[in-house]
C-alpha atoms as a PDB file:
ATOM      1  CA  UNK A   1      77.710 124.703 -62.516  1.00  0.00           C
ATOM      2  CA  UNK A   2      79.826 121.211 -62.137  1.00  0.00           C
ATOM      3  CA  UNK A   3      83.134 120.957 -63.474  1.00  0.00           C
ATOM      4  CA  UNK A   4      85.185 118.141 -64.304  1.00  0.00           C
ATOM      5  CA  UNK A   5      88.371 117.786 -62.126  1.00  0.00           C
ATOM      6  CA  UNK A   6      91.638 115.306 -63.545  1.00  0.00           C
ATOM      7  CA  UNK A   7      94.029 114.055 -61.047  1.00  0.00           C
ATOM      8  CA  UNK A   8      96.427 112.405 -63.243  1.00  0.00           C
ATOM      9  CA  UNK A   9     100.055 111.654 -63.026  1.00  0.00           C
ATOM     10  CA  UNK A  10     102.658 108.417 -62.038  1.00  0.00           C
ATOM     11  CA  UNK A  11     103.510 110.001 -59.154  1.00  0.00           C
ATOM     12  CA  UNK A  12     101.437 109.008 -55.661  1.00  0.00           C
ATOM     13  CA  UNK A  13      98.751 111.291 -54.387  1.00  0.00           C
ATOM     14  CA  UNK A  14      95.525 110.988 -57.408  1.00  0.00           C
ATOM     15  CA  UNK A  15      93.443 109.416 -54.873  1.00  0.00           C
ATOM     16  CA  UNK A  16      94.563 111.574 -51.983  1.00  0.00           C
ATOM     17  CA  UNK A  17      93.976 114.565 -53.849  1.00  0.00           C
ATOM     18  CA  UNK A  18      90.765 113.608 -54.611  1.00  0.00           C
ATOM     19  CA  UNK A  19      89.337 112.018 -51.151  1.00  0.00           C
ATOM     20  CA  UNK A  20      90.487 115.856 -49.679  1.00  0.00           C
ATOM     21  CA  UNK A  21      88.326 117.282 -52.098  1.00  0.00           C
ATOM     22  CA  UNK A  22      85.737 114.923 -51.193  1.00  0.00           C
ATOM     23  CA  UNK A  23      86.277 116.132 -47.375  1.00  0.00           C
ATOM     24  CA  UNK A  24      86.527 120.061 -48.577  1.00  0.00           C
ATOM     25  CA  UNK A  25      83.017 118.948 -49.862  1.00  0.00           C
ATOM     26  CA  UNK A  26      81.367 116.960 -47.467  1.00  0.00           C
ATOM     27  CA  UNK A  27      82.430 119.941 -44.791  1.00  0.00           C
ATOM     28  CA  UNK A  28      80.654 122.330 -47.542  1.00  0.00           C
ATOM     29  CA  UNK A  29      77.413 120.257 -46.921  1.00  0.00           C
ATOM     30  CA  UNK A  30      77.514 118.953 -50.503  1.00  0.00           C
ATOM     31  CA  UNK A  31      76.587 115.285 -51.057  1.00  0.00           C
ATOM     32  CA  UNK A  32      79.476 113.064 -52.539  1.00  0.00           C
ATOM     33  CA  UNK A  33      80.041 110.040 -54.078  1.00  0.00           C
ATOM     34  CA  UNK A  34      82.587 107.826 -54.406  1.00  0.00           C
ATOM     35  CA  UNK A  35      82.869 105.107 -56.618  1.00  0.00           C
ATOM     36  CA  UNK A  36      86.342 103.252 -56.370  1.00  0.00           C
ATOM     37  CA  UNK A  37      87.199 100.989 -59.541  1.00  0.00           C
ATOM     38  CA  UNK A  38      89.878  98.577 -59.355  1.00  0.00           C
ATOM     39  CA  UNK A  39      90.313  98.189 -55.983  1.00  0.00           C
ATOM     40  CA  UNK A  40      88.357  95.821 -53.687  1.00  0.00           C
ATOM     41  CA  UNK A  41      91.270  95.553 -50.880  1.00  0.00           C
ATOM     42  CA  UNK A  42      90.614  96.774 -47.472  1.00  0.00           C
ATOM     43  CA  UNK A  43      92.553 100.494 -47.152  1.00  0.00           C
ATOM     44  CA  UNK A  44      92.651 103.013 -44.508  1.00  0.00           C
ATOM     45  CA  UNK A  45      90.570 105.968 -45.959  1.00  0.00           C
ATOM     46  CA  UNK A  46      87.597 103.810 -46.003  1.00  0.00           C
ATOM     47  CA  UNK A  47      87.129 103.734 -41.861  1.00  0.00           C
ATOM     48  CA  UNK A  48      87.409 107.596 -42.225  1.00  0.00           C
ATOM     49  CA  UNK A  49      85.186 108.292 -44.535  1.00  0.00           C
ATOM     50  CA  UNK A  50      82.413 106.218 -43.221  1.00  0.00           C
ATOM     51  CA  UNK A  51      82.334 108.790 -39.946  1.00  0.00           C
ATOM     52  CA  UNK A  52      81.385 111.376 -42.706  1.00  0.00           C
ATOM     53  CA  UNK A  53      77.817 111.755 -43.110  1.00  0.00           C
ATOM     54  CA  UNK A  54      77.867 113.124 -46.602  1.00  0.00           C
ATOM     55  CA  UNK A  55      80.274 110.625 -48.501  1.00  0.00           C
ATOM     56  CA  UNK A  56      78.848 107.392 -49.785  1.00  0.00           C
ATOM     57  CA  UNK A  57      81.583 105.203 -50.961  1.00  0.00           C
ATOM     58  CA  UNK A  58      80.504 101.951 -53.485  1.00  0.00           C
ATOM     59  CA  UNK A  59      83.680  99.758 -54.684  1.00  0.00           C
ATOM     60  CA  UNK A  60      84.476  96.462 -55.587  1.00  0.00           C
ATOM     61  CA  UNK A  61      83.421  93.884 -53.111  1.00  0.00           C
ATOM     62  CA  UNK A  62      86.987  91.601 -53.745  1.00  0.00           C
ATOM     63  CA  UNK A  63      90.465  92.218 -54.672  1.00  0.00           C
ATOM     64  CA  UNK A  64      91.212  91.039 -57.941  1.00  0.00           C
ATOM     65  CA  UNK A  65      94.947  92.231 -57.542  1.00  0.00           C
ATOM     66  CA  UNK A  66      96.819  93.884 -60.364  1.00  0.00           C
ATOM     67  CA  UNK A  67      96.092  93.672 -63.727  1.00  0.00           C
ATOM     68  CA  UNK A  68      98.847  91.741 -65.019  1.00  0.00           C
ATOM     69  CA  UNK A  69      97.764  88.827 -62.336  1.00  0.00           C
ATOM     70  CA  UNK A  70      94.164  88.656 -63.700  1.00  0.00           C
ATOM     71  CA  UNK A  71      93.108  85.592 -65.671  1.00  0.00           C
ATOM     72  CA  UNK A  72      90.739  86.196 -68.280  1.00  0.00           C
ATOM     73  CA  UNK A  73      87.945  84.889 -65.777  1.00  0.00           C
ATOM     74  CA  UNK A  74      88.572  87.429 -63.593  1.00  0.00           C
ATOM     75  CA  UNK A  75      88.428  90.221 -66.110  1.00  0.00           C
ATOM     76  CA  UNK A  76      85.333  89.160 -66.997  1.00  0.00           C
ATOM     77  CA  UNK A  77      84.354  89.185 -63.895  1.00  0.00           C
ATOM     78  CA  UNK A  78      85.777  92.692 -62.780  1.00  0.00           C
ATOM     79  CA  UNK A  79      84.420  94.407 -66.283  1.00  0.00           C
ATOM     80  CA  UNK A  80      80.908  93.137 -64.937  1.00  0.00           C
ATOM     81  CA  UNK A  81      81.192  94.381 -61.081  1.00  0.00           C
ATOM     82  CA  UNK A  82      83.090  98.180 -63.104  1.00  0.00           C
ATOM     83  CA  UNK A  83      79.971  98.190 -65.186  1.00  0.00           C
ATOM     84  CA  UNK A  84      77.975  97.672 -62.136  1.00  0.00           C
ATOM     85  CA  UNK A  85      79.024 100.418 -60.233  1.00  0.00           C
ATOM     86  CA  UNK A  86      78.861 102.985 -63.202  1.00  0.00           C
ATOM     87  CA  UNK A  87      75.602 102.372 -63.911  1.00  0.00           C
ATOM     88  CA  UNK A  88      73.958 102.651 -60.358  1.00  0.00           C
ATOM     89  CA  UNK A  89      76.695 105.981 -60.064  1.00  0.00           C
ATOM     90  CA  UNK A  90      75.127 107.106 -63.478  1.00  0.00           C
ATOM     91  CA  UNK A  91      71.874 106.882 -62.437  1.00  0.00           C
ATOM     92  CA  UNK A  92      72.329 108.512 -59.030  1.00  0.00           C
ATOM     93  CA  UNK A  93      74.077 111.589 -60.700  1.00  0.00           C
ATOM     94  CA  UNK A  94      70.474 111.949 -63.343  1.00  0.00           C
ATOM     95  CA  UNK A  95      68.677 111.672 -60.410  1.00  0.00           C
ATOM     96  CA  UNK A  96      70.746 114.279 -58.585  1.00  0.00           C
ATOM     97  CA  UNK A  97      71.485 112.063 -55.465  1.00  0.00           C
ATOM     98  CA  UNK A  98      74.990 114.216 -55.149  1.00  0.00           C
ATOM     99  CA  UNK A  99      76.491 117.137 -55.929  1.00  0.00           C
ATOM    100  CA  UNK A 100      80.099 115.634 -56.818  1.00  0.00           C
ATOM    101  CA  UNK A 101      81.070 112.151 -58.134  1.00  0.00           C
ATOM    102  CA  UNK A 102      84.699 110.910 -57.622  1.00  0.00           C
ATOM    103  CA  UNK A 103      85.602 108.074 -60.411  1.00  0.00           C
ATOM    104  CA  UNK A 104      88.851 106.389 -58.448  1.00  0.00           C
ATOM    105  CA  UNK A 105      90.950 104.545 -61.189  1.00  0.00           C
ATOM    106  CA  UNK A 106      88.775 105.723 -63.590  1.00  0.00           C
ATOM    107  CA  UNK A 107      91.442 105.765 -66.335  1.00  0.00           C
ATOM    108  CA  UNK A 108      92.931 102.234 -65.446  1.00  0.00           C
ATOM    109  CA  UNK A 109      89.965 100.521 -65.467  1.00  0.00           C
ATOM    110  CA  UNK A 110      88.775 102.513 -69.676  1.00  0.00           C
ATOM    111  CA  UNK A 111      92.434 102.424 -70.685  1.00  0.00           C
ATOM    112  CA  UNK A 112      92.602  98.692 -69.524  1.00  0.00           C
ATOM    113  CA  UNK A 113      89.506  97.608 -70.963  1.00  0.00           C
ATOM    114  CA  UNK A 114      88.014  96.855 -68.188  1.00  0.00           C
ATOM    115  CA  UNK A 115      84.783  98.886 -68.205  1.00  0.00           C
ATOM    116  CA  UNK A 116      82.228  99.430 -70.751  1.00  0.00           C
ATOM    117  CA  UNK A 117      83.828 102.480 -72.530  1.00  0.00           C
ATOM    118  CA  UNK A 118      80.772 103.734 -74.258  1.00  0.00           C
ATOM    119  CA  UNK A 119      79.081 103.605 -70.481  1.00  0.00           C
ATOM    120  CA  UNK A 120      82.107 105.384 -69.025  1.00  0.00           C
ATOM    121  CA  UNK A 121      82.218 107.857 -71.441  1.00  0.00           C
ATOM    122  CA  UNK A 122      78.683 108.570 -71.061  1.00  0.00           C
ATOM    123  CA  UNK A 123      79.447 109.930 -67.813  1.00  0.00           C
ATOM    124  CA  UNK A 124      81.756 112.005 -68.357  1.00  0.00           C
ATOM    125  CA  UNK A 125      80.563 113.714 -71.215  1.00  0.00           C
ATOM    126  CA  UNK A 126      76.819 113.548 -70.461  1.00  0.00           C
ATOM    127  CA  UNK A 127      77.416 115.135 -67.177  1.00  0.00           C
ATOM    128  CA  UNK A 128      75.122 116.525 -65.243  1.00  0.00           C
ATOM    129  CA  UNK A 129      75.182 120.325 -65.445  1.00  0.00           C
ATOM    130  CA  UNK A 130      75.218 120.701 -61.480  1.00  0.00           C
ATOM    131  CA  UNK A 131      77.351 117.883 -60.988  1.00  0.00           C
ATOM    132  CA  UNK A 132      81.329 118.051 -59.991  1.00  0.00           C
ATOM    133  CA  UNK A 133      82.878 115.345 -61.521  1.00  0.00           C
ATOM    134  CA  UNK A 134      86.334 114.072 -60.133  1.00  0.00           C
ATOM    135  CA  UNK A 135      88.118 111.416 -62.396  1.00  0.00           C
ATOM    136  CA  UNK A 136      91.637 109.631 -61.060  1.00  0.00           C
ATOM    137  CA  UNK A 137      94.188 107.334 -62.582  1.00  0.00           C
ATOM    138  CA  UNK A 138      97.225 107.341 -65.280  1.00  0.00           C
ATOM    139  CA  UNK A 139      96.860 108.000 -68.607  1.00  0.00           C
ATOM    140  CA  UNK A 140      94.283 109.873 -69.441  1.00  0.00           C
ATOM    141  CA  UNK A 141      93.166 109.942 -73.497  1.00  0.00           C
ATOM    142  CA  UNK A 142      93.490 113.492 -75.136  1.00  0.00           C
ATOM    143  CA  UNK A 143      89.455 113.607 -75.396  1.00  0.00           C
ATOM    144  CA  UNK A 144      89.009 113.282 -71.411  1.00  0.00           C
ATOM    145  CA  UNK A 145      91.564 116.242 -70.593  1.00  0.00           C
ATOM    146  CA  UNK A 146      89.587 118.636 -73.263  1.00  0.00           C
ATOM    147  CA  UNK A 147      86.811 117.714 -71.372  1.00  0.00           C
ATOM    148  CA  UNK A 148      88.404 118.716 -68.271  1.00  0.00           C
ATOM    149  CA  UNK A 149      88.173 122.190 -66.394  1.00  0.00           C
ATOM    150  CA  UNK A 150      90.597 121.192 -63.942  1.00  0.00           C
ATOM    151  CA  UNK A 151      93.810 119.089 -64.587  1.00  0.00           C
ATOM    152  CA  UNK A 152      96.152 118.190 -61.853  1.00  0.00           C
ATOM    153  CA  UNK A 153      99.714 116.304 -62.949  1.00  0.00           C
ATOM    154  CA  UNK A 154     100.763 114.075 -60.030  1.00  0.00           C
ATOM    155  CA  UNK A 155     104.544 112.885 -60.853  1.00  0.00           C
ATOM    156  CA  UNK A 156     106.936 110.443 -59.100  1.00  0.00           C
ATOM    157  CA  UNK A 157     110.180 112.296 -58.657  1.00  0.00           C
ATOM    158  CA  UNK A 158     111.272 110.161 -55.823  1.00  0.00           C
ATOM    159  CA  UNK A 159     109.237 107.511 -53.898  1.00  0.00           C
ATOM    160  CA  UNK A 160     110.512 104.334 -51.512  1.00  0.00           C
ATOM    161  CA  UNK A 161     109.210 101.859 -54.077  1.00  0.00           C
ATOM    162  CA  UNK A 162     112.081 101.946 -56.191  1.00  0.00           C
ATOM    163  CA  UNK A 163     114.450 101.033 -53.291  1.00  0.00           C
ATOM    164  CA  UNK A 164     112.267  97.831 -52.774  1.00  0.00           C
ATOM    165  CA  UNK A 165     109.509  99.551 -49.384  1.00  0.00           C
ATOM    166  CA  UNK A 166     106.685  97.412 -49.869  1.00  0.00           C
ATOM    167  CA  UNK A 167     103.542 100.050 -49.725  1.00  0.00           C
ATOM    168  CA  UNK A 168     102.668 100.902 -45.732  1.00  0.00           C
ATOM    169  CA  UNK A 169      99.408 100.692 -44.331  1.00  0.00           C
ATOM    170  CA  UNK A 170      98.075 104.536 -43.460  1.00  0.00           C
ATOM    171  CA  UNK A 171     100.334 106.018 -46.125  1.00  0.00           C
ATOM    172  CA  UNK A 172      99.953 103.897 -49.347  1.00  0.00           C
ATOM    173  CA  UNK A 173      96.671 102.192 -48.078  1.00  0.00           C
END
C-alpha cells in the first residue's frame, strides 16, 4: 500500500529530502516520478538523476522566476504548463507507470493559485492505492496533512541567506 509523504517546513532541505527518497527508491527497483512545479531553471540534481534508470523527471520547460516577479501573462502561462504536467503525472499514476510520484512545490504552486486546485487535489486524494505519493513546499492546508501518513517539518533555524549569500550552485541548486 502507497502512502502519502509531506516534506514541509521554511527551512531548506523539502526537495532534498525528497530526491533521497527518490534515490532510496530507484535503488529499491521501484519506478519514480518526478514532477517539479515552479521551477524551470537549470539545477544540479537534474544531471544526477538522469544517470538513474528508474527516475523520470518532467518540469517546467522555462524559468518564470519568483512569484512576486510574474506578470499576469506569465501566470497564465505557468497555471497552463502546472496543469500540464499534473495531468500527464495523473494519468501515468492510473495507469500504474510508477510506484512513487514526487509533487516538487506542490504547495506553492495550489496555495499560489497557480494550478488547477480541483486537478491537484484529485491527486492527492484519489491516489492510487499502490502508489507512494511525495508532496513538497510551504504551507500546507490542514486537509493535505490529514491526508498525510508521513509529515516531515523542515525549519530555518539558521541559513546564509539572511546575511545576504546569494544561493550556491551544488548546494542550493
Amino acid at each position: 500500500m502507497g502512502y502519502t509523504h509531506i516534506y514541509c517546513g521554511n527551512g531548506k532541505g523539502k526537495t532534498t529530502s525528497a530526491l533521497g527518497l527518490a534515490i532510496r527508491a530507484a535503488g529499491a527497483d521501484m519506478k519514480v516520478h518526478i514532477v517539479q512545479l515552479m521551477k524551470g531553471a537549470e539545477t544540479s540534481e537534474l544531471e544526477s538523476l538522469k544517470m538513474i534508470p528508474n527516475i523520470s523527471v518532467n518540469r517546467l520547460s522555462k524559468d518564470f522566476g519568483f512569484t512576486f516577479t510574474m506578470t499576469e501573462s506569465d501566470k497564465k502561462e505557468i497555471i497552463g504548463c502546472h496543469n500540464a504536467l499534473l495531468r500527464n503525472a495523473y494519468e501515468q499514476m492510473k495507469n500504474h507507470k510508477f510506484d512513487m510520484l514526487i509533487i516538487d512545490e506542490f504547495f506553492c504552486a495550489y496555495n499560489y493559485g497557480l494550478v488547477d486546485r480541483s486537478l491537484a487535489e484529485k491527486i492527492v486524494f484519489e491516489k492510487e492505492k499502490s502508489c507512494e505519493l511525495v508532496l513538497t513546499g510551504r504551507d500546507p492546508e490542514e486537509k493535505f496533512l490529514a491526508e498525510a501518513d508521513y509529515i516531515s517539518e523542515i525549519n530555518a533555524l539558521k541559513h546564509p541567506y539572511t546575511k545576504g549569500i546569494n544561493a550556491r550552485k551544488g548546494i542550493e541548486y
